[in-house]
C-alpha atoms as a PDB file:
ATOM      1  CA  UNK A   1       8.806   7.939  -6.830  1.00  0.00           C
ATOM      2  CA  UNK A   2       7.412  11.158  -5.933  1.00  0.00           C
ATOM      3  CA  UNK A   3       9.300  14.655  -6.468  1.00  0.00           C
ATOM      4  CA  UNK A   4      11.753  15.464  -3.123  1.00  0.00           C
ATOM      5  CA  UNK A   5      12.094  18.842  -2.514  1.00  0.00           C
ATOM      6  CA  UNK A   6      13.740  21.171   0.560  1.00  0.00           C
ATOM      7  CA  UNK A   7      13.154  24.090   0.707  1.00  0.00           C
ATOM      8  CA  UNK A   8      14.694  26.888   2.710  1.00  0.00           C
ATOM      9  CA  UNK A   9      13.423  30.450   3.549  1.00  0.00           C
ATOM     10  CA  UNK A  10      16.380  32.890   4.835  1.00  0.00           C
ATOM     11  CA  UNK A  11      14.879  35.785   7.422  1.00  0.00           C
ATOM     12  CA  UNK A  12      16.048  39.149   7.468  1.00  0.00           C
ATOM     13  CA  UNK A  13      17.867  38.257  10.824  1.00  0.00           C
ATOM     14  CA  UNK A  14      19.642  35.268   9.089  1.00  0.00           C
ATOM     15  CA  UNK A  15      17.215  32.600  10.561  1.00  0.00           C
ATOM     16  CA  UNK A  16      16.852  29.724   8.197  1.00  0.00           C
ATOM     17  CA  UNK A  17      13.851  27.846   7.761  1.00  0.00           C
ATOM     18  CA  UNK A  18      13.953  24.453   6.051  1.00  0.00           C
ATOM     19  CA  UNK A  19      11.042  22.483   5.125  1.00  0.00           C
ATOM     20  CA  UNK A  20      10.896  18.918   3.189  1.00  0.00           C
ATOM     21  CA  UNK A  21       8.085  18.069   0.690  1.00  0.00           C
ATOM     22  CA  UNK A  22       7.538  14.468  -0.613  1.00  0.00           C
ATOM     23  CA  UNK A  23       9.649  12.727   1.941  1.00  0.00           C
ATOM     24  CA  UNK A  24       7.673  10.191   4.592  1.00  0.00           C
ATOM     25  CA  UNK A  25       8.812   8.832   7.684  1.00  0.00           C
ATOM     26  CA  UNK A  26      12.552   9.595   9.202  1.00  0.00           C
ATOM     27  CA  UNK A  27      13.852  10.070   5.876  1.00  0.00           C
ATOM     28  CA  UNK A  28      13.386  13.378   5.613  1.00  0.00           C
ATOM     29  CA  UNK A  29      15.988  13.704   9.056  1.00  0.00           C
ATOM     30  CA  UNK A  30      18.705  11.712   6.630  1.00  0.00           C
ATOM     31  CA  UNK A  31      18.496  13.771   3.813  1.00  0.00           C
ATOM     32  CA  UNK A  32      18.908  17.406   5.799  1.00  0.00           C
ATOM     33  CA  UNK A  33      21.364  15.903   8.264  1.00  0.00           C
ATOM     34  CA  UNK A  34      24.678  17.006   6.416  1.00  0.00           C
ATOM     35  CA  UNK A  35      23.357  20.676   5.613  1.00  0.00           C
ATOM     36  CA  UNK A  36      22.095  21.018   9.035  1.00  0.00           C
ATOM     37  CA  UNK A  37      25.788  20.112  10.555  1.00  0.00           C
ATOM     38  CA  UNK A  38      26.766  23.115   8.397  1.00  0.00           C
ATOM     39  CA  UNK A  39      24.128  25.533   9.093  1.00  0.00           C
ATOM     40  CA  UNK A  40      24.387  25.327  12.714  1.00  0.00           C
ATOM     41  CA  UNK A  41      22.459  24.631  15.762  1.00  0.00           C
ATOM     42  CA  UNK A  42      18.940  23.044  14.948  1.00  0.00           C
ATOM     43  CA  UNK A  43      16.665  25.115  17.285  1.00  0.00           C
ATOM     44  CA  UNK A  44      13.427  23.744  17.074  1.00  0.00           C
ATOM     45  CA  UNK A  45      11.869  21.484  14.701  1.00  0.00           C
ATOM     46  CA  UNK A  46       8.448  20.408  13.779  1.00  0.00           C
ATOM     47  CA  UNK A  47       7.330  16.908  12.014  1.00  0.00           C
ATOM     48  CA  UNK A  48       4.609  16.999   9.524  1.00  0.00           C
ATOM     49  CA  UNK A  49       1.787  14.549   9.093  1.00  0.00           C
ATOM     50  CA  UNK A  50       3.771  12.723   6.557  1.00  0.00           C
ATOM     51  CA  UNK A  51       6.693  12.579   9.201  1.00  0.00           C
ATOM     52  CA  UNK A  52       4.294  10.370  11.848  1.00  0.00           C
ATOM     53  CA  UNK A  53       2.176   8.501   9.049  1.00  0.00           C
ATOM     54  CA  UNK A  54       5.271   6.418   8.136  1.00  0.00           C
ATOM     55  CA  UNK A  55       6.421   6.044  11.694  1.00  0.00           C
ATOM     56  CA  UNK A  56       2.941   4.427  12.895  1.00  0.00           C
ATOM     57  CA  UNK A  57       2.861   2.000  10.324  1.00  0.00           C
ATOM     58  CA  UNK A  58       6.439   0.737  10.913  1.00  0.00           C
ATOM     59  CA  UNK A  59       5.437   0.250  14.474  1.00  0.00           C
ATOM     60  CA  UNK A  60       2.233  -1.273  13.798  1.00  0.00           C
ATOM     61  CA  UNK A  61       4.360  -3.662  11.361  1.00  0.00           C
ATOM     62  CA  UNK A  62       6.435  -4.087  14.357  1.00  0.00           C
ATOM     63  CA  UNK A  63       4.313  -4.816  16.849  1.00  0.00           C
ATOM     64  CA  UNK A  64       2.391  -7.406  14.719  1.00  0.00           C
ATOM     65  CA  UNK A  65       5.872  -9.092  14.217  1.00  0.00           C
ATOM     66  CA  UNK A  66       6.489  -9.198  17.771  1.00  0.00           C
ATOM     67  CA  UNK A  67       3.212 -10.643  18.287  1.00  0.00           C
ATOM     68  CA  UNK A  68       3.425 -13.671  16.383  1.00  0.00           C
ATOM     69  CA  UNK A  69       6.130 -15.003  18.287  1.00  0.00           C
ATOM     70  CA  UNK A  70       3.710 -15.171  21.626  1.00  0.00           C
END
């Protein structure tokens, strides 16, 4: 299993910036969600590469389930 790693950068105006390494898919939304609650509002976020490569093969693997049944 590959290192999992969030990291956080703090501004000078108190803005935190938190970005997960070695987490694919919607995982990576579980494993911030509890020190994002505390943190505050999320303003913006941006998914990484690894974020959509999971996603598109669960719904390939879900569409090819679907399929069978036809």
């Amino acid at each position: 299993m590959p290192q999992q790693t969030i990291k956080y950068t703090i501004s000078q105006d108190g803005t935190v910036a938190e970005e997960v390494i070695g987490v694919k898919g919607t995982q990576c939304l579980d494993l911030t969600e509890k020190i994002e609650d505390r943190l505050g509002v999320v303003q913006w976020r941006k998914e990484t590469e690894e974020y959509w490569q999971q996603l598109d093969e669960e719904m390939i693997e879900e569409f090819t389930h679907d399929s069978e049944g036809c």
